[in-house]
Protein backbone atom coordinates (compact mmCIF):
# COMPACT_ATOMS: atom_id res chain seq x y z
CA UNK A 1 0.00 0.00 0.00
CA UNK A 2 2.82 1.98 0.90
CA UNK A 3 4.47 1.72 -2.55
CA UNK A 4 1.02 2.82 -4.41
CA UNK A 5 0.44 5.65 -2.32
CA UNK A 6 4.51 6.98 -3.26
CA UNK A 7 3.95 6.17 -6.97
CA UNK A 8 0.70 7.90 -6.84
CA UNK A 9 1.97 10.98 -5.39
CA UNK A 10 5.05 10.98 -7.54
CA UNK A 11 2.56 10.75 -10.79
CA UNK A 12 0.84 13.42 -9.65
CA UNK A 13 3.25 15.41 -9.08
CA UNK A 14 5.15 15.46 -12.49
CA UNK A 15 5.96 18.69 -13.08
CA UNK A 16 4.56 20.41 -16.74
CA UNK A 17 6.97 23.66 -16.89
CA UNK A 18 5.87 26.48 -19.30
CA UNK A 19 2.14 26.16 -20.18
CA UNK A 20 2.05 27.91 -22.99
CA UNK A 21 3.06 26.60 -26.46
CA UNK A 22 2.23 27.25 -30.29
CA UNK A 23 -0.90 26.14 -32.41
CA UNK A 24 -0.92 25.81 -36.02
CA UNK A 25 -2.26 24.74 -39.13
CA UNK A 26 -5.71 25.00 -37.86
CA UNK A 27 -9.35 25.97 -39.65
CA UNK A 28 -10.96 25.17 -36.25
CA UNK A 29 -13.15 27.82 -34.23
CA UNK A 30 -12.14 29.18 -31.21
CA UNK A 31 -14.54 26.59 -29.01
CA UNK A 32 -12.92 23.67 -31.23
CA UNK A 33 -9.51 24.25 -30.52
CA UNK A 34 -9.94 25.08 -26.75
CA UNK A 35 -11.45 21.48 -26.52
CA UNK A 36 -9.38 19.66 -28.76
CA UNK A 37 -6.13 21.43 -26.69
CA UNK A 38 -7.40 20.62 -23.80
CA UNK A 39 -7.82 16.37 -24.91
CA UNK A 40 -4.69 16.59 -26.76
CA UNK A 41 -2.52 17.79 -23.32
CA UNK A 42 -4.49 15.11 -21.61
CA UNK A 43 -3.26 12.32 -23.51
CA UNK A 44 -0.14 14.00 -24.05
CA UNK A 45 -0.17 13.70 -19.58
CA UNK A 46 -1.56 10.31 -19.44
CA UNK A 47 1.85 8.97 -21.87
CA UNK A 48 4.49 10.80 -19.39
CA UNK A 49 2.16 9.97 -16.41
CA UNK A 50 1.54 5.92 -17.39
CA UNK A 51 3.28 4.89 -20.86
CA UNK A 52 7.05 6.87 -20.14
CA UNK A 53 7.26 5.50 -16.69
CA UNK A 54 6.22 1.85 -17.43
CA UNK A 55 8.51 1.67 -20.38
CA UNK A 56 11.62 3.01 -18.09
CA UNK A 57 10.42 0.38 -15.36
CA UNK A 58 10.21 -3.02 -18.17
CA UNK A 59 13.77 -1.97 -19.26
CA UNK A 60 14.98 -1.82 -15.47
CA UNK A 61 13.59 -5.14 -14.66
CA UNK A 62 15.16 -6.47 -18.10
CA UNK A 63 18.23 -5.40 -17.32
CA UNK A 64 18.32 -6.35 -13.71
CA UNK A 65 17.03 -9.48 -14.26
CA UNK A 66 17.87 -12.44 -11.24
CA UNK A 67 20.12 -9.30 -9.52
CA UNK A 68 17.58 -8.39 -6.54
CA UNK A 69 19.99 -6.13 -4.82
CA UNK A 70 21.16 -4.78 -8.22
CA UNK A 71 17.17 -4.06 -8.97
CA UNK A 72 16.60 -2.39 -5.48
CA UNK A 73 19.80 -0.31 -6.13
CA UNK A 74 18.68 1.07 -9.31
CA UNK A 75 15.09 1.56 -8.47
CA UNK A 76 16.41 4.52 -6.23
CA UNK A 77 17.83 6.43 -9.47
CA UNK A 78 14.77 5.05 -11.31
CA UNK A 79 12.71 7.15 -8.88
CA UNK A 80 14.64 10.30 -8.50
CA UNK A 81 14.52 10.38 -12.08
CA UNK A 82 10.65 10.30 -12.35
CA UNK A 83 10.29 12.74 -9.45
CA UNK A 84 12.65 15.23 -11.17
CA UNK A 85 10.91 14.74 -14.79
CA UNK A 86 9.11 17.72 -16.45
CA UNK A 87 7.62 18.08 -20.24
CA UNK A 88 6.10 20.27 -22.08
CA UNK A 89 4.17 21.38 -25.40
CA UNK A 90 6.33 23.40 -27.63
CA UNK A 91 3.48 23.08 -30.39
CA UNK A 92 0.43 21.67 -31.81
CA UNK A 93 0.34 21.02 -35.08
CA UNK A 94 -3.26 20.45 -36.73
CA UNK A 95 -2.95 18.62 -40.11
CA UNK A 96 -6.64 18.23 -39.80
CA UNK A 97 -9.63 18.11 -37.37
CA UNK A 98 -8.62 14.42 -36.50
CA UNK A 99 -5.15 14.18 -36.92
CA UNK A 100 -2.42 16.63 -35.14
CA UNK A 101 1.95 16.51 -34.39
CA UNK A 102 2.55 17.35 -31.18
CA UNK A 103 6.14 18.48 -30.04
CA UNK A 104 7.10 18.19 -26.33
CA UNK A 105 10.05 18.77 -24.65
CA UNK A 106 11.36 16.22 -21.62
CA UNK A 107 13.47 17.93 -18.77
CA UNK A 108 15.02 15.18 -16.61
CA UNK A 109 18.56 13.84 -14.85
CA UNK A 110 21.33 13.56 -17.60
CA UNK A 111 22.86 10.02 -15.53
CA UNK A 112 24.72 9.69 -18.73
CA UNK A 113 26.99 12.65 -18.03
CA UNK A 114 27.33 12.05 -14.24
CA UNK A 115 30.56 10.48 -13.85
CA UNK A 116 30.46 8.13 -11.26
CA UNK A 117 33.88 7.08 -11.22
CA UNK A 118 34.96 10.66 -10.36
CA UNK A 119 32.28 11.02 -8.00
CA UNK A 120 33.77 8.16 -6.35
CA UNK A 121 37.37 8.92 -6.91
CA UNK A 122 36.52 12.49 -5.18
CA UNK A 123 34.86 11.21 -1.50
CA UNK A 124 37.09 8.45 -1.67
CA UNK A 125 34.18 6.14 -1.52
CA UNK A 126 35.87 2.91 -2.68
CA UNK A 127 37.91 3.00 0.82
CA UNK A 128 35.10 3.78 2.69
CA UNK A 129 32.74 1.46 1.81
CA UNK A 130 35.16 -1.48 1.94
CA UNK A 131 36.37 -0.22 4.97
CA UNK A 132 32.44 -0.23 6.24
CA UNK A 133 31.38 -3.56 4.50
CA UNK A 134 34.43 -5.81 6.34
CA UNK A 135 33.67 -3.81 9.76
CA UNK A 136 30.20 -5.06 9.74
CA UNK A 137 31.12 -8.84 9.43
CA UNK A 138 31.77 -10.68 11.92
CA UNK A 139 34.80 -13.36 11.81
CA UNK A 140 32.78 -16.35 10.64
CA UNK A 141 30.96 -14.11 8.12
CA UNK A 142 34.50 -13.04 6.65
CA UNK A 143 35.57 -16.55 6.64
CA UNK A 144 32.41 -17.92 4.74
CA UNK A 145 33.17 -15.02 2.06
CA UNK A 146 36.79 -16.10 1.60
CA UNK A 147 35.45 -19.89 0.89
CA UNK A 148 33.00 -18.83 -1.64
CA UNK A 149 33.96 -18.76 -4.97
CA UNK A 150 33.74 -15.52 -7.13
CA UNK A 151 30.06 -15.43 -8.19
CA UNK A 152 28.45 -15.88 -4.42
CA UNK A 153 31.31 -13.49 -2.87
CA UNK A 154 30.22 -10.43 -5.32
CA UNK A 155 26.47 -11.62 -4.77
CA UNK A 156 27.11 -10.49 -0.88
CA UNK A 157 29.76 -7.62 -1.61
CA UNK A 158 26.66 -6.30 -3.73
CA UNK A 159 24.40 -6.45 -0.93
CA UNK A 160 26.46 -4.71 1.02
CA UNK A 161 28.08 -2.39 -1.01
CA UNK A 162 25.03 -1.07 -3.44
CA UNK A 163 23.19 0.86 -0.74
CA UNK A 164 25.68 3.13 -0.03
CA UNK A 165 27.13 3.47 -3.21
CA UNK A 166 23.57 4.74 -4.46
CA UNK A 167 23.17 7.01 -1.02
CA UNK A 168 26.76 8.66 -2.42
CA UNK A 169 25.52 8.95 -6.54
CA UNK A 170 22.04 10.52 -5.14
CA UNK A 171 23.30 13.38 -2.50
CA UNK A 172 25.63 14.05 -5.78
CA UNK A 173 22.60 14.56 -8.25
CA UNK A 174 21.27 16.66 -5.43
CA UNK A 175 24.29 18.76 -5.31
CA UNK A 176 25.46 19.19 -8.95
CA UNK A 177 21.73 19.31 -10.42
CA UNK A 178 22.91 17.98 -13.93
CA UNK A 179 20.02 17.70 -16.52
CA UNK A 180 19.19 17.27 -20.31
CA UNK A 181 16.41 18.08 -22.95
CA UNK A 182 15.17 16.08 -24.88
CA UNK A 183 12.64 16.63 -27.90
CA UNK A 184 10.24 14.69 -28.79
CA UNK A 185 7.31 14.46 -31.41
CA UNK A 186 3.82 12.71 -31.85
CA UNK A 187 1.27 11.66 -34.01
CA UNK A 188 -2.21 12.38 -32.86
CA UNK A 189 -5.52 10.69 -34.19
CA UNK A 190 -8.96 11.81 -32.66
CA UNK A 191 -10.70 8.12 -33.18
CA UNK A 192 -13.99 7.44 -32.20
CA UNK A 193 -13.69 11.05 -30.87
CA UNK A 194 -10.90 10.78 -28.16
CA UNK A 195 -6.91 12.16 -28.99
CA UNK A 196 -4.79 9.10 -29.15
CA UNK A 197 -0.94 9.02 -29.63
CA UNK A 198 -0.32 6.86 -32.34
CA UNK A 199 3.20 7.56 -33.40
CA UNK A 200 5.85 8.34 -31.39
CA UNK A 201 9.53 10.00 -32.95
């Protein structure tokens, strides 16, 4: 329950920055286009409210796939990045009264220019955390480790280790506040009289 009630809030409150945007191409009245604008940011809310997120959530289970701890670990950036994630409409485009391009814009946590390594390099983190994992085992649990063999040692240094690697990578996004933009267009049909994305590019 606890889970739904954090995913609902966090839906609800994804952030749409700059209301206003361009409309074009039109021959509709006044009355047409404020309810046709008004469907068209609905489903164009209900893709980065429902569609966007389960999308980034199938490829993190994919990828994570028989790695609990590794899944848990992510599933913290997963979820800054969703609370941190903002769109917009730069334009509607009306090619007719049923069909429409819409450009948006998506504001959200550029992890692919956050380097980790440096982060890591910079707090001296690799130390630490080694330093913290072995203090927190006892002499029989060090012992079991050393008798493993590669695969189940790493299983348990994971366990150990992820958690506070992901604390150190989030107070970092916190601090340096690195994002990216990223455009994005879609194809709009109005069938059986709702706005439905039917292209995405």
């Amino acid at each position: 329950m606890k889970k739904i009630i954090i995913l609902f809030l966090t839906v609800m409150s994804l952030q749409i920055f700059g209301a206003n945007y361009k409309v074009t191409g039109n021959n509709l009245t006044q009355k047409e286009l404020k309810t046709n604008n008004s469907e068209i940011e609905k489903e164009i809310k209900r893709f980065f409210t429902e569609d966007y997120i389960e999308v980034i959530k199938d490829e993190l289970a994919k990828r994570t796939e028989g790695y609990e701890e590794l899944r848990k670990a992510y599933s913290s950036l997963v979820d800054k990045y969703i609370s941190e994630m903002e769109y917009k409409i730069n334009e509607i485009n009306y090619l007719s009264d049923k069909k429409a391009n819409v450009i948006t814009e998506l504001k959200g946590i550029d992890f692919e220019n956050l380097d980790v390594e440096k982060i890591l390099d910079e707090k001296n983190v690799d130390n630490k955390l080694i330093k913290e994992l072995f203090s927190n085992l006892n002499e029989e649990e060090m012992a079991e480790i050393f008798q493993m063999d590669e695969t189940e040692a790493e299983e348990i240094v994971i366990k150990k280790f992820l958690p506070h690697l992901m604390e150190v990578v989030l107070e970092e996004i916190d601090r340096v506040k690195t994002y990216r933009v990223d455009k994005i267009e879609f194809e709009l049909d109005k069938i059986n009289g709702k706005w439905e994305i039917t292209a995405e590019n």
